[in-house]
C-alpha atoms as a PDB file:
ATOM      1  CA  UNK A   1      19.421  -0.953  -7.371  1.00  0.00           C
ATOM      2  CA  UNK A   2      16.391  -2.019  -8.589  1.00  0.00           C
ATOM      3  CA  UNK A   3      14.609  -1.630  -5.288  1.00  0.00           C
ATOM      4  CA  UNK A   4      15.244   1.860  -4.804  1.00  0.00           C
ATOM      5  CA  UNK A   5      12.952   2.648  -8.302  1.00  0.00           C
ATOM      6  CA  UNK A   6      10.500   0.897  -6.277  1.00  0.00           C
ATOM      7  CA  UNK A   7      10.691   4.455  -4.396  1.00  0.00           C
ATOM      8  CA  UNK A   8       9.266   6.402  -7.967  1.00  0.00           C
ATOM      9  CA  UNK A   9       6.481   4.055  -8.525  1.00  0.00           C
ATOM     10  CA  UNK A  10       3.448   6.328  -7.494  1.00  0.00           C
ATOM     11  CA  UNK A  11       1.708   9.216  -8.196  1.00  0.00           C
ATOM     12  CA  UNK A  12       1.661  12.379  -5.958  1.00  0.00           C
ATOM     13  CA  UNK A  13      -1.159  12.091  -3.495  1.00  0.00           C
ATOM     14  CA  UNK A  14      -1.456  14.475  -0.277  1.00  0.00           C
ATOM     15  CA  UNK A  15      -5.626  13.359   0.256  1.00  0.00           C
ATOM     16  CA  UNK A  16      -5.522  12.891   3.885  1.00  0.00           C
ATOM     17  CA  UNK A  17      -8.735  11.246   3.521  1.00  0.00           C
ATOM     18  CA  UNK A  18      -6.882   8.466   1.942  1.00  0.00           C
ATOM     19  CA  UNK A  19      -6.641   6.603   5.418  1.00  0.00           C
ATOM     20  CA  UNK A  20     -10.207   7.599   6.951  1.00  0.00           C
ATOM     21  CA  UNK A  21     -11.880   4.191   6.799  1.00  0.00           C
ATOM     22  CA  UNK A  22      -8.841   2.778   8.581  1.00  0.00           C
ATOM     23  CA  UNK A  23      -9.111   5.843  11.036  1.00  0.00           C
ATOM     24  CA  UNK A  24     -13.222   5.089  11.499  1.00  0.00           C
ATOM     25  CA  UNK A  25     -12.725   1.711  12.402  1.00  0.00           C
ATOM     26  CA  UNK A  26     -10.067   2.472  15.203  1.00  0.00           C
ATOM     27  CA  UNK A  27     -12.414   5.224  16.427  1.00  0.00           C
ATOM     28  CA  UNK A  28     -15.152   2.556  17.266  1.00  0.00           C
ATOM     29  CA  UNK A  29     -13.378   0.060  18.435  1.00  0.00           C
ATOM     30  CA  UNK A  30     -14.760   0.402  21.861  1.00  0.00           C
ATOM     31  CA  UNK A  31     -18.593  -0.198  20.370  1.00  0.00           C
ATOM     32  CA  UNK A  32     -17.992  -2.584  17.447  1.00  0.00           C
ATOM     33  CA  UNK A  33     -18.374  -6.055  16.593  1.00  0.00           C
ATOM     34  CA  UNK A  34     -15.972  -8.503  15.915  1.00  0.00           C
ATOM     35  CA  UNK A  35     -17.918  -9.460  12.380  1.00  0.00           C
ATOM     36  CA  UNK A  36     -18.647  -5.871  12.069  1.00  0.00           C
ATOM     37  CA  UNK A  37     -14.605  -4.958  12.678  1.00  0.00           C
ATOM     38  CA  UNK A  38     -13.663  -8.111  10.263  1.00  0.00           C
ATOM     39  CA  UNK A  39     -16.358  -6.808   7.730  1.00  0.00           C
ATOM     40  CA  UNK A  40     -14.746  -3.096   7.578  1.00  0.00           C
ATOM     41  CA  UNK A  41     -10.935  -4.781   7.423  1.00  0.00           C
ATOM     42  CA  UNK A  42     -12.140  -6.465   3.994  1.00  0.00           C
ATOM     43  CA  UNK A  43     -13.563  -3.538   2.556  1.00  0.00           C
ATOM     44  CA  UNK A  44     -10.333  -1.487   3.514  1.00  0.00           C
ATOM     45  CA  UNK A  45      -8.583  -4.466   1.920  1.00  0.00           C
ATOM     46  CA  UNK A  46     -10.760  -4.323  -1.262  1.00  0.00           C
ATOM     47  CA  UNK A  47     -11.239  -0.729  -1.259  1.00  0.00           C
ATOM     48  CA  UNK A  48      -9.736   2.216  -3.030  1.00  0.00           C
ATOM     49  CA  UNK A  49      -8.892   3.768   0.086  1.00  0.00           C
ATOM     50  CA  UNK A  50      -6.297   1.223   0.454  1.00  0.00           C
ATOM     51  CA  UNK A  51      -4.752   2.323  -3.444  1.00  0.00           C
ATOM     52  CA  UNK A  52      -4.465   5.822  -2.152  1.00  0.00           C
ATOM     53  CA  UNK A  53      -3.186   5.012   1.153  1.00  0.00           C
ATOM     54  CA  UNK A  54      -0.090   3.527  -0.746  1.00  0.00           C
ATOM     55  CA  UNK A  55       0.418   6.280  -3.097  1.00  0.00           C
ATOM     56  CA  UNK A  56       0.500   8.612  -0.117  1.00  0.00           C
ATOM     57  CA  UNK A  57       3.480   6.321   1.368  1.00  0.00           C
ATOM     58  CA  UNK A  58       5.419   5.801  -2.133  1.00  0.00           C
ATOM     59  CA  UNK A  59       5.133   9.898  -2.142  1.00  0.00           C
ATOM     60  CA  UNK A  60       6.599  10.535   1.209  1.00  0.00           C
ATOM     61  CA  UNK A  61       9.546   8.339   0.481  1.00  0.00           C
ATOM     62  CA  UNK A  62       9.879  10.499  -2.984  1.00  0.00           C
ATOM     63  CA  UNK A  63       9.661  13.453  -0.775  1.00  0.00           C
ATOM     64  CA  UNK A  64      12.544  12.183   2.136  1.00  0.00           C
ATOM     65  CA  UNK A  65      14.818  10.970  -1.135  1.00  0.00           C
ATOM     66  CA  UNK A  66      14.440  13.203  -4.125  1.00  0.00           C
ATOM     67  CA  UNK A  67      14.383  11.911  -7.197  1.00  0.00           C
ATOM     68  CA  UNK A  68      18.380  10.855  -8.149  1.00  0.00           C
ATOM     69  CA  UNK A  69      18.690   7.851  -5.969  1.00  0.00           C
ATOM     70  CA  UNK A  70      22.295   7.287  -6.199  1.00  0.00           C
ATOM     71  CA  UNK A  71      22.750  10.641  -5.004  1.00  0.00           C
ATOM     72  CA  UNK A  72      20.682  10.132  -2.205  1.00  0.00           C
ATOM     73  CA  UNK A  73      22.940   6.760  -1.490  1.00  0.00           C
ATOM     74  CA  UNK A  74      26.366   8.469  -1.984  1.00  0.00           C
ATOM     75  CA  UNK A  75      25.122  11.125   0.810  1.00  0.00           C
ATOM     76  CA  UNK A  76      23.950   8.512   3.242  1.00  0.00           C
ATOM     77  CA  UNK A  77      26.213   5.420   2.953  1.00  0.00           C
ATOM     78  CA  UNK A  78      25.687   4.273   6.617  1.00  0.00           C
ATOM     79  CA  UNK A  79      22.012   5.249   6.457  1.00  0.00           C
ATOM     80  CA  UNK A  80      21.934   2.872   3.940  1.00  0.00           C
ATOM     81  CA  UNK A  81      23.755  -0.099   4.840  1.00  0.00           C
ATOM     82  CA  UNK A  82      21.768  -0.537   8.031  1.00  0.00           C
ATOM     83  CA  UNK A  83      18.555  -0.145   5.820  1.00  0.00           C
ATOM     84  CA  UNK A  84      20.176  -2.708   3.627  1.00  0.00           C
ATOM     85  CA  UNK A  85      21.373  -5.404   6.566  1.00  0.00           C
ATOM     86  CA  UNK A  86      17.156  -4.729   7.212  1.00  0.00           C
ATOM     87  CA  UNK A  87      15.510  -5.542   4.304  1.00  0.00           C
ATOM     88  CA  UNK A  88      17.942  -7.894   2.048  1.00  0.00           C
ATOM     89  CA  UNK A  89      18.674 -11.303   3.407  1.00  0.00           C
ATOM     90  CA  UNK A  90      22.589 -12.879   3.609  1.00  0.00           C
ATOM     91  CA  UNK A  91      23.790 -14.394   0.160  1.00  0.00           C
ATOM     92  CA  UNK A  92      25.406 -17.766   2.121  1.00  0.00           C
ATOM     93  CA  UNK A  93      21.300 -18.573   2.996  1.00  0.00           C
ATOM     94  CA  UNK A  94      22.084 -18.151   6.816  1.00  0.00           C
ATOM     95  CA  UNK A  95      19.829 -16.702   9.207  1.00  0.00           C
ATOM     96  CA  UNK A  96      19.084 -12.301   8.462  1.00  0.00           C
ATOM     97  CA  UNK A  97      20.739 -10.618  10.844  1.00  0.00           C
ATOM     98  CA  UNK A  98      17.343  -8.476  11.753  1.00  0.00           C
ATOM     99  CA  UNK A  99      15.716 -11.495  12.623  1.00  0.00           C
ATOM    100  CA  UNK A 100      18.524 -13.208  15.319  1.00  0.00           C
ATOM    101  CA  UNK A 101      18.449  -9.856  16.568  1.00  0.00           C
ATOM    102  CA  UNK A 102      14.424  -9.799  16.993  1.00  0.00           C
ATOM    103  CA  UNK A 103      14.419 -12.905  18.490  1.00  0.00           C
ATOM    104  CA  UNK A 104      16.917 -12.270  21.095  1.00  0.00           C
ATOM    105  CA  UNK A 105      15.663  -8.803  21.841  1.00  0.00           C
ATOM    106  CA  UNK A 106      11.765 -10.520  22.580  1.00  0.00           C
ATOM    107  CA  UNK A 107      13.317 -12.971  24.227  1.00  0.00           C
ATOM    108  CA  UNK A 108      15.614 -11.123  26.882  1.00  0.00           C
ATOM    109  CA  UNK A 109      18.905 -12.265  25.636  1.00  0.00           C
ATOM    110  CA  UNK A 110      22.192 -10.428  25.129  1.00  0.00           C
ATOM    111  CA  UNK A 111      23.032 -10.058  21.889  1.00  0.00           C
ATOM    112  CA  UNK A 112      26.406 -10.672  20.066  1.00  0.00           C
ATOM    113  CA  UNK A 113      28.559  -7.702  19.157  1.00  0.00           C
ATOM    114  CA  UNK A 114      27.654  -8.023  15.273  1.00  0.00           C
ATOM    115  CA  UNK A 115      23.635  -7.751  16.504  1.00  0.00           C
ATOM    116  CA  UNK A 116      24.356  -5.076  18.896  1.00  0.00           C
ATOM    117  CA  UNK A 117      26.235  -2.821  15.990  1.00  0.00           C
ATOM    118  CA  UNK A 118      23.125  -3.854  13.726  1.00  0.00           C
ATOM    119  CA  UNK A 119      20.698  -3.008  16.226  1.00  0.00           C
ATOM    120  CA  UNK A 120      22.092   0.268  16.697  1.00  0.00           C
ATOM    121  CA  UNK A 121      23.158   1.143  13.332  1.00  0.00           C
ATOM    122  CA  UNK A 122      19.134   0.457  12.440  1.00  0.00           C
ATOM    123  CA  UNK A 123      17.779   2.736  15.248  1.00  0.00           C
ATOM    124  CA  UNK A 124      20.122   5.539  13.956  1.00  0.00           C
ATOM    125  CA  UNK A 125      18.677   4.760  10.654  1.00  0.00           C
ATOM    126  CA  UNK A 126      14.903   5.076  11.860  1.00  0.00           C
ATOM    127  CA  UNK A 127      15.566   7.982  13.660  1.00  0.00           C
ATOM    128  CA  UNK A 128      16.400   9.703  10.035  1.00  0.00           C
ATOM    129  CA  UNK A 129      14.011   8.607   8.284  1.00  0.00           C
ATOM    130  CA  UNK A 130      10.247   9.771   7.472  1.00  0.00           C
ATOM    131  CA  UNK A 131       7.658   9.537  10.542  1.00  0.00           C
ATOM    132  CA  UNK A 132       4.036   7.659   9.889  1.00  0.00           C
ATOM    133  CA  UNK A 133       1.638   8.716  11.967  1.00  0.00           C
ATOM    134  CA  UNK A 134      -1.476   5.979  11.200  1.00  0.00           C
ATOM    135  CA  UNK A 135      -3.429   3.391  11.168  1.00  0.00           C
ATOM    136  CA  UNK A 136      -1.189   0.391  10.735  1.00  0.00           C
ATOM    137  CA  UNK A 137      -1.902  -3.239  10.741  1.00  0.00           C
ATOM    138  CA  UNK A 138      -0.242  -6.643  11.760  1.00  0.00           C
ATOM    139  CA  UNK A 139      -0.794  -9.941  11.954  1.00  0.00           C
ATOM    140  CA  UNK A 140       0.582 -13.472  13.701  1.00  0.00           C
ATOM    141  CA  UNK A 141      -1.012 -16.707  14.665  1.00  0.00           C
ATOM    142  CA  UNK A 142      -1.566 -16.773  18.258  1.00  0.00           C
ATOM    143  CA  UNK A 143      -2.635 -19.570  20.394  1.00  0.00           C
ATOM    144  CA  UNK A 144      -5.908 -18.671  22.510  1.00  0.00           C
ATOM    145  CA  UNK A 145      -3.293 -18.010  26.135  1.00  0.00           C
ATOM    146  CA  UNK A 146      -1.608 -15.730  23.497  1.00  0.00           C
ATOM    147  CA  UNK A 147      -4.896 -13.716  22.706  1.00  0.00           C
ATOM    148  CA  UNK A 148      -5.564 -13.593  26.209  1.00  0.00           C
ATOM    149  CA  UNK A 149      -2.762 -12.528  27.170  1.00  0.00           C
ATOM    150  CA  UNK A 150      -3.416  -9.054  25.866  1.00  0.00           C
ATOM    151  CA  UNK A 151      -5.511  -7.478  28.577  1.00  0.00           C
ATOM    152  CA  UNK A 152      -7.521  -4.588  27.591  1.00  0.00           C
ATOM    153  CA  UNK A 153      -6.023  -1.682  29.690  1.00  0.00           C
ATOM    154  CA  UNK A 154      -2.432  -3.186  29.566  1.00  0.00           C
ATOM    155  CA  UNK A 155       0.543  -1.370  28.426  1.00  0.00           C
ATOM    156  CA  UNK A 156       2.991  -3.645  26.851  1.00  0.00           C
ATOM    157  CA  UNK A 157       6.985  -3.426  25.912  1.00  0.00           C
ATOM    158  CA  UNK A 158       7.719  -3.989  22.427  1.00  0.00           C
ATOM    159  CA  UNK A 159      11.173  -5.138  23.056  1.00  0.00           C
ATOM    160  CA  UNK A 160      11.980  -5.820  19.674  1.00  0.00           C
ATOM    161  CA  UNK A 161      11.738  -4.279  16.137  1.00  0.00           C
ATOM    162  CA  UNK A 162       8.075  -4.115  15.531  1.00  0.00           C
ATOM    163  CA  UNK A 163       6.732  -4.236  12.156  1.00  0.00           C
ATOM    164  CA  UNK A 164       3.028  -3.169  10.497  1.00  0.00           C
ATOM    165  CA  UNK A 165       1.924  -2.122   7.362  1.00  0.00           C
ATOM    166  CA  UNK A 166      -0.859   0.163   5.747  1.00  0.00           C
ATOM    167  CA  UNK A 167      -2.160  -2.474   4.079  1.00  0.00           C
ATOM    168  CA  UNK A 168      -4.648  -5.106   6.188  1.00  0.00           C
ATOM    169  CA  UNK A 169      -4.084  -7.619   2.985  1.00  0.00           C
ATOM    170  CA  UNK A 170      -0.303  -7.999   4.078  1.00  0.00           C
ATOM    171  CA  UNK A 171      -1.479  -8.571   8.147  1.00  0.00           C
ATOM    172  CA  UNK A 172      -4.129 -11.439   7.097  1.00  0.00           C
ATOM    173  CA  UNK A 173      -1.401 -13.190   5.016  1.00  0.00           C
ATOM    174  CA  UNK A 174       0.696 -13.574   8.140  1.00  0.00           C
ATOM    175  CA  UNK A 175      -2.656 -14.234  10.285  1.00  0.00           C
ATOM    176  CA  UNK A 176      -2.718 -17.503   8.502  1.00  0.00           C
ATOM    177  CA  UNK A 177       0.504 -18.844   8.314  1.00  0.00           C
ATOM    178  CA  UNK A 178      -0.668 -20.938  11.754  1.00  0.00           C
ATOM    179  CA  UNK A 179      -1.711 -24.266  12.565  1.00  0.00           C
ATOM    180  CA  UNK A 180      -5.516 -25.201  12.492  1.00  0.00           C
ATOM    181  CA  UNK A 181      -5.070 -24.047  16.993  1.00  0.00           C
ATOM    182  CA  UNK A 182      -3.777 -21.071  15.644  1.00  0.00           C
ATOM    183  CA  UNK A 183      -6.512 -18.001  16.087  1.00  0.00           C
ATOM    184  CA  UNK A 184      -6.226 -15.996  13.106  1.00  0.00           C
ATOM    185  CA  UNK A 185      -5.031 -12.827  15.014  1.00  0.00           C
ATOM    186  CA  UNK A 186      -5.104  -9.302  13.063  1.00  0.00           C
ATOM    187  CA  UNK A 187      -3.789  -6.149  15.085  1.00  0.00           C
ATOM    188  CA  UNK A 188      -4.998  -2.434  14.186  1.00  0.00           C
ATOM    189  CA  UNK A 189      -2.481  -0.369  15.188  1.00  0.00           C
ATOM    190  CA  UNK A 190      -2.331   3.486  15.752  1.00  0.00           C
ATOM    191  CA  UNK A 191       1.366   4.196  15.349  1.00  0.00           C
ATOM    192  CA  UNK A 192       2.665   7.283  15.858  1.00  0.00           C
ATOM    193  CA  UNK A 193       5.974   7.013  14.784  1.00  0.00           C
ATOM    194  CA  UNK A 194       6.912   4.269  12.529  1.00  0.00           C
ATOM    195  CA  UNK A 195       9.042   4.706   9.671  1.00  0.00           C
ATOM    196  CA  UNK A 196       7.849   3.486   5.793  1.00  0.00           C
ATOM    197  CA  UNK A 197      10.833   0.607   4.659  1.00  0.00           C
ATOM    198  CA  UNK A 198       9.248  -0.996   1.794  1.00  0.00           C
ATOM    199  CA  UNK A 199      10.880   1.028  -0.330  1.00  0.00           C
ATOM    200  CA  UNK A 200      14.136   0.025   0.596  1.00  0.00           C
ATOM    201  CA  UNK A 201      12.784  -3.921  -0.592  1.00  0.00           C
ATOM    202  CA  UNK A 202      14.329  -5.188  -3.749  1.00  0.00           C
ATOM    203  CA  UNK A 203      11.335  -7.939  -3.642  1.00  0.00           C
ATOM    204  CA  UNK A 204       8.916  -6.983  -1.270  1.00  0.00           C
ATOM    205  CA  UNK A 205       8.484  -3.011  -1.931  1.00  0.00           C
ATOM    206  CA  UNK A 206       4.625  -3.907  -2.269  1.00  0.00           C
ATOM    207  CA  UNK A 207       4.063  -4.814   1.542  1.00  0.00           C
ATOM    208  CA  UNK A 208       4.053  -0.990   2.869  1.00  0.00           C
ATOM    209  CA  UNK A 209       5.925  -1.831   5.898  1.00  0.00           C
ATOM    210  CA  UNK A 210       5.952   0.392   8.498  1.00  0.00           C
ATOM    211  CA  UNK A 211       8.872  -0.053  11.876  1.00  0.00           C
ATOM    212  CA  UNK A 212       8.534   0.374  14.531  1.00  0.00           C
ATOM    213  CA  UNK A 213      12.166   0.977  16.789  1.00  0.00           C
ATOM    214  CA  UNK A 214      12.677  -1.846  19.587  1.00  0.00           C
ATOM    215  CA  UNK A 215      11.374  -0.959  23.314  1.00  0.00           C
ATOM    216  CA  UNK A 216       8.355   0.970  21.649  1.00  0.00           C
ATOM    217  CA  UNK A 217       4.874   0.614  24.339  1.00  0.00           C
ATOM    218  CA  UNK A 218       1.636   0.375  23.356  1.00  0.00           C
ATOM    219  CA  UNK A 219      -1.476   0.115  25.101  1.00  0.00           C
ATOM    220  CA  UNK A 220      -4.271  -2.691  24.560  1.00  0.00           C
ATOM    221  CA  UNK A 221      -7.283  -0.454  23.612  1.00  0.00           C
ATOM    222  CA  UNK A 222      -9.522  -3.980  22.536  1.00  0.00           C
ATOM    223  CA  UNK A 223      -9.675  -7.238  22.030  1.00  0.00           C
ATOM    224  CA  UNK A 224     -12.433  -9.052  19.577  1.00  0.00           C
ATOM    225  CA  UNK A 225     -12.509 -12.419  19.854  1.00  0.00           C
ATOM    226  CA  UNK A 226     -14.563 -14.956  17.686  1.00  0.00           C
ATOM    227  CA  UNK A 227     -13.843 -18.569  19.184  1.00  0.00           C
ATOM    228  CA  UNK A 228     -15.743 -20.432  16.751  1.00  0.00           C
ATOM    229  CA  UNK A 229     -13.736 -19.538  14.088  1.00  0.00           C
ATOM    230  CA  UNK A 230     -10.648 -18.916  15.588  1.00  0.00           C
ATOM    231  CA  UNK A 231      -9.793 -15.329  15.201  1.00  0.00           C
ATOM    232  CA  UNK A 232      -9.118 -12.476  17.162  1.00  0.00           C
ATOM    233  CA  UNK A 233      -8.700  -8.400  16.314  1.00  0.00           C
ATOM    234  CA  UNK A 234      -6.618  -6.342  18.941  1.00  0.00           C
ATOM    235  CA  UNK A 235      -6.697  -2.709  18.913  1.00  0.00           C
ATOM    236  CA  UNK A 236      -3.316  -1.281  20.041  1.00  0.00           C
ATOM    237  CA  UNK A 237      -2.298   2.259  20.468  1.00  0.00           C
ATOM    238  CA  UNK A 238       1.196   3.363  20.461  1.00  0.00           C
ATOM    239  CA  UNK A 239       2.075   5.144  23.460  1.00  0.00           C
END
């Protein structure tokens, strides 16, 4: 249960001000830069800001589950076994059962009775746990007809499980997992009702993830683009 301590690793921190360099830059993402908006994601990355933001999410999960864990797990079995199916990956080394589900669910097909159970099971389980209202962050390797494809204006379905995290660090890491095509693409995100999982992570408590439940809309607020280099920032608003 080692993964559930990761829950008790922080310090008590109610600062709201933890998260307003994240909040500036989505407030002027109609007038800013794309160097200028890249600029302010490093020094969110780098910055203490980004410290406190964390200790504010390790202290609402303290908050939702008290401080005896296996209580908290004895209360909530089901809560926690569709957490689990989440966040731990299957023993035998087949594929997680969150991510045949994902893929399926973005790509319009029906899914099999165990996915269907799982996807359900996991929506129950978001719907009990803590709500993040925030600046999140995500990021993927698009192709440039990707990019594109995200008209400012636009309101787009989110048909699967959407994950973000506090922490712009975690979003760049996945921004470059592409080919040398591949724009480096970094999403700011103002979600408004994600739920913290990291927690939950036996190995990967330190990504501050933040779900989003399947079918969730946004709306493209703005899209930076910086062709030479390859990279793109897209300003998203949960709606």
């Amino acid at each position: 249960m080692d993964f559930f301590f990761a829950c008790i690793r922080f310090e008590v921190f109610s600062d709201a001000s933890a998260l307003s360099a994240a909040e500036s830059l989505y407030s002027q993402r109609s007038s800013i830069s794309f160097s200028e908006a890249e600029t302010v994601l490093a020094d969110i990355g780098a910055g203490s800001e980004n410290e406190l933001a964390q200790q504010k999410y390790s202290s609402t999960m303290k908050a939702f589950m008290g401080t005896d864990v296996m209580t908290w797990i004895d209360k909530n079995p089901e809560l926690y076994r569709a957490i689990n199916d989440y966040v731990d990956d299957p023993p035998d080394g087949s594929d997680p059962l969150w991510e045949t589900t994902n893929a399926k669910l973005n790509r319009g097909k029906a899914l099999s009775a165990r996915e269907a159970d799982f996807k359900n099971r996991l929506e129950k389980a978001l719907a009990v746990l803590p709500k993040y209202n925030c600046i999140c962050f995500r990021g993927g390797a698009l192709s440039k007809k990707g990019v594109e494809s995200y008209r400012e204006g636009s309101v787009i379905t989110m048909a699967g499980f959407y994950s973000t995290s506090i922490d712009p660090n975690i979003a760049y890491q996945f921004a470059r997992q592409g080919s040398q095509d591949s724009f480096q693409t970094i999403f700011v995100i103002n979600v408004h009702s994600g739920s913290p999982m990291s927690s939950f992570h036996q190995f990967h408590w330190t990504e501050f993830e933040v779900l989003m439940k399947a079918g969730e809309k946004v709306r493209v607020e703005k899209v930076l683009m910086d062709q030479n280099q390859k990279k793109a920032i897209i300003f998203l608003e949960q709606i």
